[in-house]
Protein backbone atom coordinates (compact mmCIF):
# COMPACT_ATOMS: atom_id res chain seq x y z
CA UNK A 1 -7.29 24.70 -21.07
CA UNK A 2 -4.77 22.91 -19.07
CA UNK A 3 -3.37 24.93 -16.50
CA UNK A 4 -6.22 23.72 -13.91
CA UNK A 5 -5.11 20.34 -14.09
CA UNK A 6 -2.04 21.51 -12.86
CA UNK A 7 -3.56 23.45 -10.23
CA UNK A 8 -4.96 20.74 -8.81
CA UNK A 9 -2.21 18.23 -8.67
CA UNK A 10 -0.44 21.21 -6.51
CA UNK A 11 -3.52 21.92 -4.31
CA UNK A 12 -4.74 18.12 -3.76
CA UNK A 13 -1.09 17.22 -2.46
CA UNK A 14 -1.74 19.63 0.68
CA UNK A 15 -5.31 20.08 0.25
CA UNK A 16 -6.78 18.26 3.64
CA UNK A 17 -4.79 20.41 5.45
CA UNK A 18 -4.76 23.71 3.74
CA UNK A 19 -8.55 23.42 3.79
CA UNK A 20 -9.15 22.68 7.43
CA UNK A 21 -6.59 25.97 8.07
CA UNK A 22 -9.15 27.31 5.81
CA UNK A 23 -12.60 25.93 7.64
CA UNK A 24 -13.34 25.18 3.87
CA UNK A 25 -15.15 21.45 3.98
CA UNK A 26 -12.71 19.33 1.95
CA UNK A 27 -15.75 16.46 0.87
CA UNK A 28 -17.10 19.46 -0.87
CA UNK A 29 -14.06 21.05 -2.10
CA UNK A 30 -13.04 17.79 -3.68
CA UNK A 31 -15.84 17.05 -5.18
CA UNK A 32 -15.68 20.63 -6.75
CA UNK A 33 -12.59 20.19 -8.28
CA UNK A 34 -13.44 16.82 -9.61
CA UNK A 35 -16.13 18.39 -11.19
CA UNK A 36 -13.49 21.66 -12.76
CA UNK A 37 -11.31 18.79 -14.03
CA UNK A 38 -14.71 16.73 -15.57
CA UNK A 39 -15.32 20.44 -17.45
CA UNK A 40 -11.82 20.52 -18.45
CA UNK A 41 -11.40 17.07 -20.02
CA UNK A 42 -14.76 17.86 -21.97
CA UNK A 43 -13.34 21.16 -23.52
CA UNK A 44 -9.97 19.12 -24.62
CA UNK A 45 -12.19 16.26 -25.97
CA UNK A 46 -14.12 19.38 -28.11
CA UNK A 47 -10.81 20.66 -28.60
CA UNK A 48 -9.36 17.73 -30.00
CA UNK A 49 -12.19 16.48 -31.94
CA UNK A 50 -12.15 19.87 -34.08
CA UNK A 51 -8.05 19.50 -34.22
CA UNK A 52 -8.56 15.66 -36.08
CA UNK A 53 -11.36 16.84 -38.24
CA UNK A 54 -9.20 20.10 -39.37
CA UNK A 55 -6.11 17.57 -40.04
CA UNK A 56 -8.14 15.29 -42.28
CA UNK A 57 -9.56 18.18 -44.20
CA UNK A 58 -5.99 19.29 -44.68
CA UNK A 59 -4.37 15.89 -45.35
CA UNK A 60 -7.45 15.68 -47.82
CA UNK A 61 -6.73 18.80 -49.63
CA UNK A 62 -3.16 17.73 -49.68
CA UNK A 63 -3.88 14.62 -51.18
CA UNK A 64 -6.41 16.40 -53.82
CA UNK A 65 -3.71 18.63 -54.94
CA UNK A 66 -1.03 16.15 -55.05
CA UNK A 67 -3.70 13.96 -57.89
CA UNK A 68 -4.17 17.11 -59.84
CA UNK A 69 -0.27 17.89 -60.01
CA UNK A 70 0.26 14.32 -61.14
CA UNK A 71 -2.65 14.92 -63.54
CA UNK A 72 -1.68 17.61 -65.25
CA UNK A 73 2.13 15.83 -65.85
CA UNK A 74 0.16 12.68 -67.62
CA UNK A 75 -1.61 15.74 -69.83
CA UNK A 76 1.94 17.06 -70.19
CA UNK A 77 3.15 13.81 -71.72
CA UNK A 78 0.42 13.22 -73.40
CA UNK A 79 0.48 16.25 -75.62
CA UNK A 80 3.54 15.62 -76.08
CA UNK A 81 3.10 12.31 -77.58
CA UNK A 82 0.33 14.22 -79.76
CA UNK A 83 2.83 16.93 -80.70
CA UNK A 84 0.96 19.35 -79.21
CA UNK A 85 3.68 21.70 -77.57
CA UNK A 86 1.30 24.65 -76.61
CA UNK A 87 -0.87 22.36 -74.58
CA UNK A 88 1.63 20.47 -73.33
CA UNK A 89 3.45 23.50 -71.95
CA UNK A 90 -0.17 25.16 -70.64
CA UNK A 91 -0.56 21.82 -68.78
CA UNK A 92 2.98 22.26 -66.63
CA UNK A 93 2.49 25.69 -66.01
CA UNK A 94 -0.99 24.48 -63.94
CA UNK A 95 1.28 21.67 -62.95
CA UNK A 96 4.25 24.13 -60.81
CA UNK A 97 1.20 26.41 -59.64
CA UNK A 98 -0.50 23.02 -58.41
CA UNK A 99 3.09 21.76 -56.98
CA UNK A 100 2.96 25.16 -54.81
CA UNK A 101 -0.54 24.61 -53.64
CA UNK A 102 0.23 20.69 -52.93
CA UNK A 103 3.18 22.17 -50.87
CA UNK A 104 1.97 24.37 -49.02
CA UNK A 105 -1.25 22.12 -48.12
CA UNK A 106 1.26 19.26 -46.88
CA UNK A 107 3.37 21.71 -45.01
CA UNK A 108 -0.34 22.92 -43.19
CA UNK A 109 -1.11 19.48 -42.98
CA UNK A 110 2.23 17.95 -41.21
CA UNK A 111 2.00 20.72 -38.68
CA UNK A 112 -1.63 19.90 -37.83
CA UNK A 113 -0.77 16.14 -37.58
CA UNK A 114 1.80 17.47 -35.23
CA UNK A 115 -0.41 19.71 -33.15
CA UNK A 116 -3.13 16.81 -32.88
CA UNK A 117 -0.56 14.00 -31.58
CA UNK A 118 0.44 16.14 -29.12
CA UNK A 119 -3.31 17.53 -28.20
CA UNK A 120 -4.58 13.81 -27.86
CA UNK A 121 -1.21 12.89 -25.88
CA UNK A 122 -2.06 15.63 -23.56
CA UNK A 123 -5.42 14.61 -23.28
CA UNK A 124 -4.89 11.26 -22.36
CA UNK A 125 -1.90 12.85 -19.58
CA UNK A 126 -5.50 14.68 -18.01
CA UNK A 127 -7.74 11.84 -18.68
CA UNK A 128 -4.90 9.40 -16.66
CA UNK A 129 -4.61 11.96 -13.63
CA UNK A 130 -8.28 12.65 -13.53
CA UNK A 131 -8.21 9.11 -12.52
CA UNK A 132 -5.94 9.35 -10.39
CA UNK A 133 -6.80 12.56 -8.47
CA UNK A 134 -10.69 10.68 -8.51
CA UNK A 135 -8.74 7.93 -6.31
CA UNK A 136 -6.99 9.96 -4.35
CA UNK A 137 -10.11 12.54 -3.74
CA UNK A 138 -12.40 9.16 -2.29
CA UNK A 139 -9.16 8.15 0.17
CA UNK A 140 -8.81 11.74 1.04
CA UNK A 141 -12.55 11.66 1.46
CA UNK A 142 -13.06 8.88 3.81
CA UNK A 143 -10.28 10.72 6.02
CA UNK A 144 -11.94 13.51 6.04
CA UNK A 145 -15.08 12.07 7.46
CA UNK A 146 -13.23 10.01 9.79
CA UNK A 147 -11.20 12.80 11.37
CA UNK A 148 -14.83 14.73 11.52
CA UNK A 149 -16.18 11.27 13.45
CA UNK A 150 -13.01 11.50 15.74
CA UNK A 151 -13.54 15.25 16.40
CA UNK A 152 -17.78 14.72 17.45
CA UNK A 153 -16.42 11.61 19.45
CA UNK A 154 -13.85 13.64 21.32
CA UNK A 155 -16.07 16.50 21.84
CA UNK A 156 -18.54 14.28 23.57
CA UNK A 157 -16.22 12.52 25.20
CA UNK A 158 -14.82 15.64 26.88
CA UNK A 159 -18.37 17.07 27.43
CA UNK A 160 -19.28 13.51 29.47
CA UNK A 161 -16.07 14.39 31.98
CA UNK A 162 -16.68 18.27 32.12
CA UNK A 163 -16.73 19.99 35.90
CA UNK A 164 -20.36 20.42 34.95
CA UNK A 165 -21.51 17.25 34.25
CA UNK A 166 -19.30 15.70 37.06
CA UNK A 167 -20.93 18.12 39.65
CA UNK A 168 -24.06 17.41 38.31
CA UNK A 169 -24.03 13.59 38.94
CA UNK A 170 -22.58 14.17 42.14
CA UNK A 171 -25.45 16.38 43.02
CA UNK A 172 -28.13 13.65 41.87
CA UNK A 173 -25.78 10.67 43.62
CA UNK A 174 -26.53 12.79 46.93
CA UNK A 175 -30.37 13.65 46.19
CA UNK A 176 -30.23 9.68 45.69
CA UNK A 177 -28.45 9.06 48.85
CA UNK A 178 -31.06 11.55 50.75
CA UNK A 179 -33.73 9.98 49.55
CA UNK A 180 -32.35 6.46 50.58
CA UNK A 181 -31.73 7.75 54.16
CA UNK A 182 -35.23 9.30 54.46
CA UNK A 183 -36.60 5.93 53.47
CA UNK A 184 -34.62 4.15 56.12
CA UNK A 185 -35.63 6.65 58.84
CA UNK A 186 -39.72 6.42 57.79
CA UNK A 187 -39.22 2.51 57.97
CA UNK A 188 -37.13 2.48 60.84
CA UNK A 189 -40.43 4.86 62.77
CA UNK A 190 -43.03 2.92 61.51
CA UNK A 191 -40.71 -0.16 62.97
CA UNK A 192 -40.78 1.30 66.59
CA UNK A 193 -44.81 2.59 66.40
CA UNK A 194 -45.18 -1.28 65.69
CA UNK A 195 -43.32 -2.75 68.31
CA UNK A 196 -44.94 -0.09 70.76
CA UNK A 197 -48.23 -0.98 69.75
CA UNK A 198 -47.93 -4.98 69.89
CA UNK A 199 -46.23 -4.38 72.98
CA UNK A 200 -49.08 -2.72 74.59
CA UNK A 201 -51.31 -5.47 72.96
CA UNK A 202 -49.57 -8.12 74.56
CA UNK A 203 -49.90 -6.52 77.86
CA UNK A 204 -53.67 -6.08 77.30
CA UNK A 205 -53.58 -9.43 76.64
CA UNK A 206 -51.98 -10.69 79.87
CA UNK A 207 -53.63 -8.73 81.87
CA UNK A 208 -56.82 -9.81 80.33
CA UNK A 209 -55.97 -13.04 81.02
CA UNK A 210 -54.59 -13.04 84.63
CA UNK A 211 -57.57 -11.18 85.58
CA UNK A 212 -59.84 -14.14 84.15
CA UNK A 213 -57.96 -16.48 86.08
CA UNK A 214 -57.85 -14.47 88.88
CA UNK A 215 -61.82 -14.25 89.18
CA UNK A 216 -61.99 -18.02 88.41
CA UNK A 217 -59.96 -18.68 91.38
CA UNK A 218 -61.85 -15.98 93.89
CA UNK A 219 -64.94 -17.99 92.44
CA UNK A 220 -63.75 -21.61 93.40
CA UNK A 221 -62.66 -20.64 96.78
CA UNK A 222 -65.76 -18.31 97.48
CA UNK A 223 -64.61 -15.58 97.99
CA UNK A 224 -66.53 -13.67 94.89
């Protein structure tokens, strides 16, 4: 009934890392033990509760025979008194085969008081490390789950700076610097088709204009 506490207080001293050797999850391997202890402590309790109830039916047997042995010596004397010899003498011959019951009883008895002291101080050694294993399972717990936090974050980590990744953002960095440079060369063209095409405006424009001025002036000095 006991010997699993005392597998467990060996295993939980080196179980976080025995269980990752393992690949065994230790949240759930705790919590499975817990619960092996939980059905241990319930079997002593059982265990313990029929131990008492045997020891007071024994101590109350003992105690029964014990008032019939000191019964039958009150008959004793009283016959006596009564000078009644025969019955006096049939009452202590019940009285020594009552003495050898009452012994016997309180001999059963004291050994069953024995055996239940030291059942219910067992039982409250398991209840008191239960409590303490139940501590030490929710620190080793939380460790657990931190260390599996630190592995995900580590693993992503190392994913972000893989070759892969890297040469994948440099490949996008220089589709992004293509693009940038096509852009620049489409504004710089549509720059230059503007400045041609103002340019020839503005020549249309003087010459549109000299011309005017040039008729105006064949017109004031008659030569149209």
């Amino acid at each position: 009934m006991f010997k699993f506490f005392k597998r467990v207080s060996t295993v939980v001293g080196s179980e976080l890392n025995a269980m990752i050797d393992k690949a065994e999850d230790p949240v759930k391997m705790l919590d499975q033990y817990m619960r092996d202890m939980e059905s241990d402590i319930r079997e002593a309790d059982s265990a313990v509760a029929k131990q008492v109830a045997n020891e007071k039916m024994l101590k109350r047997k003992t105690d029964d025979a014990q008032a019939k042995v000191e019964k039958r010596q009150n008959q004793a004397e009283q016959a006596i008194e009564a000078d009644d010899e025969d019955l006096a003498k049939r009452a202590l011959e019940d009285k020594a085969d009552l003495e050898h019951q009452a012994e016997l009883l309180k001999e059963s008895w004291e050994q069953a008081n024995q055996d239940t002291s030291e059942l219910q101080h067992k039982l409250d050694e398991m209840k008191k490390e239960y409590q303490q294993m139940k501590l030490k399972k929710d620190a080793l717990q939380a460790r657990a789950e931190t260390a599996k936090t630190k592995t995900k974050m580590n693993r992503t980590m190392s994913a972000i700076g893989s070759d892969d990744s890297r040469k994948g953002f440099e490949r996008m960095e220089e589709k992004v610097l293509q693009y940038e440079a096509e852009a620049d060369t489409s504004e710089d063209y549509s720059h230059e088709s503007r400045s041609l095409d103002k340019a020839f405006e503005r020549l249309n424009t003087n010459n549109s204009k000299v011309n005017d001025e040039l008729a105006e002036l064949k017109k004031k000095m008659g030569k149209d």
